[in-house]
Protein backbone atom coordinates (compact mmCIF):
# COMPACT_ATOMS: atom_id res chain seq x y z
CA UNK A 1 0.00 0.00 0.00
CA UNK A 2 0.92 3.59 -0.51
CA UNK A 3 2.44 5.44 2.24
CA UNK A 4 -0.25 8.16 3.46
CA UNK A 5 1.14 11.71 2.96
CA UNK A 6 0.22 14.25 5.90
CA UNK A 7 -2.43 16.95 5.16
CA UNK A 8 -0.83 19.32 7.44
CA UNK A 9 2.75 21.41 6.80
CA UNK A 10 5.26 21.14 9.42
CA UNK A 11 4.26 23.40 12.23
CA UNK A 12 0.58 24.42 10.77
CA UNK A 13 -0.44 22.63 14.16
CA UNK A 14 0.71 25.06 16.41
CA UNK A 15 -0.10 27.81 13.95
CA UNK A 16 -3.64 26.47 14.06
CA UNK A 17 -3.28 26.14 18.24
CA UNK A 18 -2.52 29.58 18.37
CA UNK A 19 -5.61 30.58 15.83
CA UNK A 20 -7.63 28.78 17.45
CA UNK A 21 -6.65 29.88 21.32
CA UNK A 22 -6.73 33.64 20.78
CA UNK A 23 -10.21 34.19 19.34
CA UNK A 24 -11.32 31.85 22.29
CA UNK A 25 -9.92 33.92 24.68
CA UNK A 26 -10.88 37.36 23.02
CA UNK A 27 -14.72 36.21 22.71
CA UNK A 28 -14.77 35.52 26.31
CA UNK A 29 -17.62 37.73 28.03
CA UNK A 30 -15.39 39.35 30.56
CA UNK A 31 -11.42 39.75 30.12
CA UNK A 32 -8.76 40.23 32.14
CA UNK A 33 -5.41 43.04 30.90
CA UNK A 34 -3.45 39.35 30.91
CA UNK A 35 -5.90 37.79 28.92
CA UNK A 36 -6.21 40.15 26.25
CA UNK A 37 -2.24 40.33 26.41
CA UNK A 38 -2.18 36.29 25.75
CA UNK A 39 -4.35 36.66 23.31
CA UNK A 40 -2.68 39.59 21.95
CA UNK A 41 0.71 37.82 21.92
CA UNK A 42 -0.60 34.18 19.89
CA UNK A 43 -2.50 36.19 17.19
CA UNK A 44 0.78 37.89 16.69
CA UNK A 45 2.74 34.54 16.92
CA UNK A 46 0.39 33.07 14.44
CA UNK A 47 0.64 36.15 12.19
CA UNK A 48 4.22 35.85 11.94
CA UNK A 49 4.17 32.33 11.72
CA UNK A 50 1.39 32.25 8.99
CA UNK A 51 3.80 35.13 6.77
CA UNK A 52 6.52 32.29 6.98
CA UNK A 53 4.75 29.08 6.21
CA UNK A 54 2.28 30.66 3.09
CA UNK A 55 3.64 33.61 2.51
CA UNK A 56 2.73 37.68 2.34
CA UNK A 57 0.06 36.88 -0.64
CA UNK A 58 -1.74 34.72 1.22
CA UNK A 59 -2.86 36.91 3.91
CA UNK A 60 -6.12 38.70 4.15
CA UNK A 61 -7.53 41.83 5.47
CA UNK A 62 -8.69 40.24 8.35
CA UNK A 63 -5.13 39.44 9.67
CA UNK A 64 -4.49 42.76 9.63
CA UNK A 65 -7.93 43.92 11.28
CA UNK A 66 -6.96 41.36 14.54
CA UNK A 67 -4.04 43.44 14.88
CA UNK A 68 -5.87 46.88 16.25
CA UNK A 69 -8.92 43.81 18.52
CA UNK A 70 -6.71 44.49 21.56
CA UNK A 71 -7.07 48.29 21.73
CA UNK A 72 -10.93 48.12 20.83
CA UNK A 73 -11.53 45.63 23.81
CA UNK A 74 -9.23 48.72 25.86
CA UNK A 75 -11.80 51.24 24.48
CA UNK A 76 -14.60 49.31 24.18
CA UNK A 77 -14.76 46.20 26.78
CA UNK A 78 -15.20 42.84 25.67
CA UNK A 79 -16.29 42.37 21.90
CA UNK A 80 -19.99 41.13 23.12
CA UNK A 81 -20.61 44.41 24.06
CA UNK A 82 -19.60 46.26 20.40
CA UNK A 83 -18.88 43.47 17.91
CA UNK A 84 -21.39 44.06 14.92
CA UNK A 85 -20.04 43.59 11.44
CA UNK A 86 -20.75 46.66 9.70
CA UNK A 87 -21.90 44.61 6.65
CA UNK A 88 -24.55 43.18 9.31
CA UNK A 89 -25.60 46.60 10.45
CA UNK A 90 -26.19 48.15 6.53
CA UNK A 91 -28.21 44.91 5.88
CA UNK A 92 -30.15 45.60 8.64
CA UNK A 93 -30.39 49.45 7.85
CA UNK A 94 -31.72 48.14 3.49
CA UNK A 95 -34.33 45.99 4.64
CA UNK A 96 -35.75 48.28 6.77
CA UNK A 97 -36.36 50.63 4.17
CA UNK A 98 -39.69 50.36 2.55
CA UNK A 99 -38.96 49.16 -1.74
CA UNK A 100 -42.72 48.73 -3.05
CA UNK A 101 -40.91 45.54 -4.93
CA UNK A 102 -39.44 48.64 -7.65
CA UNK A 103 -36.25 48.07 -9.32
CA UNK A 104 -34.30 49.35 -12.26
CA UNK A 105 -33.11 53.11 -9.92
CA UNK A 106 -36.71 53.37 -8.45
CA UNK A 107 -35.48 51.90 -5.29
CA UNK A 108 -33.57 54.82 -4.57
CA UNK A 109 -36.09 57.02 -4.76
CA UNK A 110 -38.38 54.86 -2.69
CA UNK A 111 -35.08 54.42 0.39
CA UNK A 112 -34.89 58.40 -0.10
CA UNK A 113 -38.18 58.55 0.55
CA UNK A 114 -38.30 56.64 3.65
CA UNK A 115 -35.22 58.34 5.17
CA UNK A 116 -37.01 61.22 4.32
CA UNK A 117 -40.23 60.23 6.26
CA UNK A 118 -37.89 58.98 9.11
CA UNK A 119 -36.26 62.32 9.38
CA UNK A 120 -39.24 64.38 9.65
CA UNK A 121 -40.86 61.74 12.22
CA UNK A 122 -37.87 62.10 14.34
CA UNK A 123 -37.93 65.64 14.13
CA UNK A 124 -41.27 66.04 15.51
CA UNK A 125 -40.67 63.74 18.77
């Protein structure tokens, strides 16, 4: 029989450790100044170690996001308390507006519309 090859690269293990350790720890509901420091210090240590292994191209935005979680918990508190994807909070925002099922630049007009409406209704309260 054929000799099984591994599925892993040498040291993606504790590259995948430390991924998987620091978002545990930052996604706790209440953090210590160590904790978010551990944390802090493996998503670095798996940054570095993820530039070496696959290389600069390979990263994405969202390694470079992880750097600045530390100094939003700092300002912030734990991410429970702020953590809303902005993509989450405009979907929210569209389907709130009324569309009347128009397409084709009408459903501007109709979202204008409604924030208009919205406007005016808060300015009376």
């Amino acid at each position: 029989p054929k000799k099984p090859s591994p599925h892993m690269l040498l040291g993606e293990d504790q590259i995948f450790l430390k991924l998987a350790t620091a978002p545990k720890i930052y996604t706790q509901y209440e953090l210590t100044d160590a904790e978010v420091r551990r944390a802090e210090v493996l998503m670095s240590e798996y940054l570095l170690e993820y530039k070496s292994v696959y290389g600069i191209k390979k990263m994405k935005p969202n390694h470079q996001y992880v750097v600045h979680l530390p100094a939003q918990i700092y300002d912030y508190g734990p991410v429970y308390g702020f953590w809303c994807f902005l993509g989450e909070q405009l979907n929210k925002l569209l389907k709130s507006f009324k569309s009347n099922n128009r397409g084709g630049g009408q459903l501007e007009v109709s979202m204008v519309r409604e924030w208009c409406r919205d406007v005016q209704l808060q300015e009376t309260v």
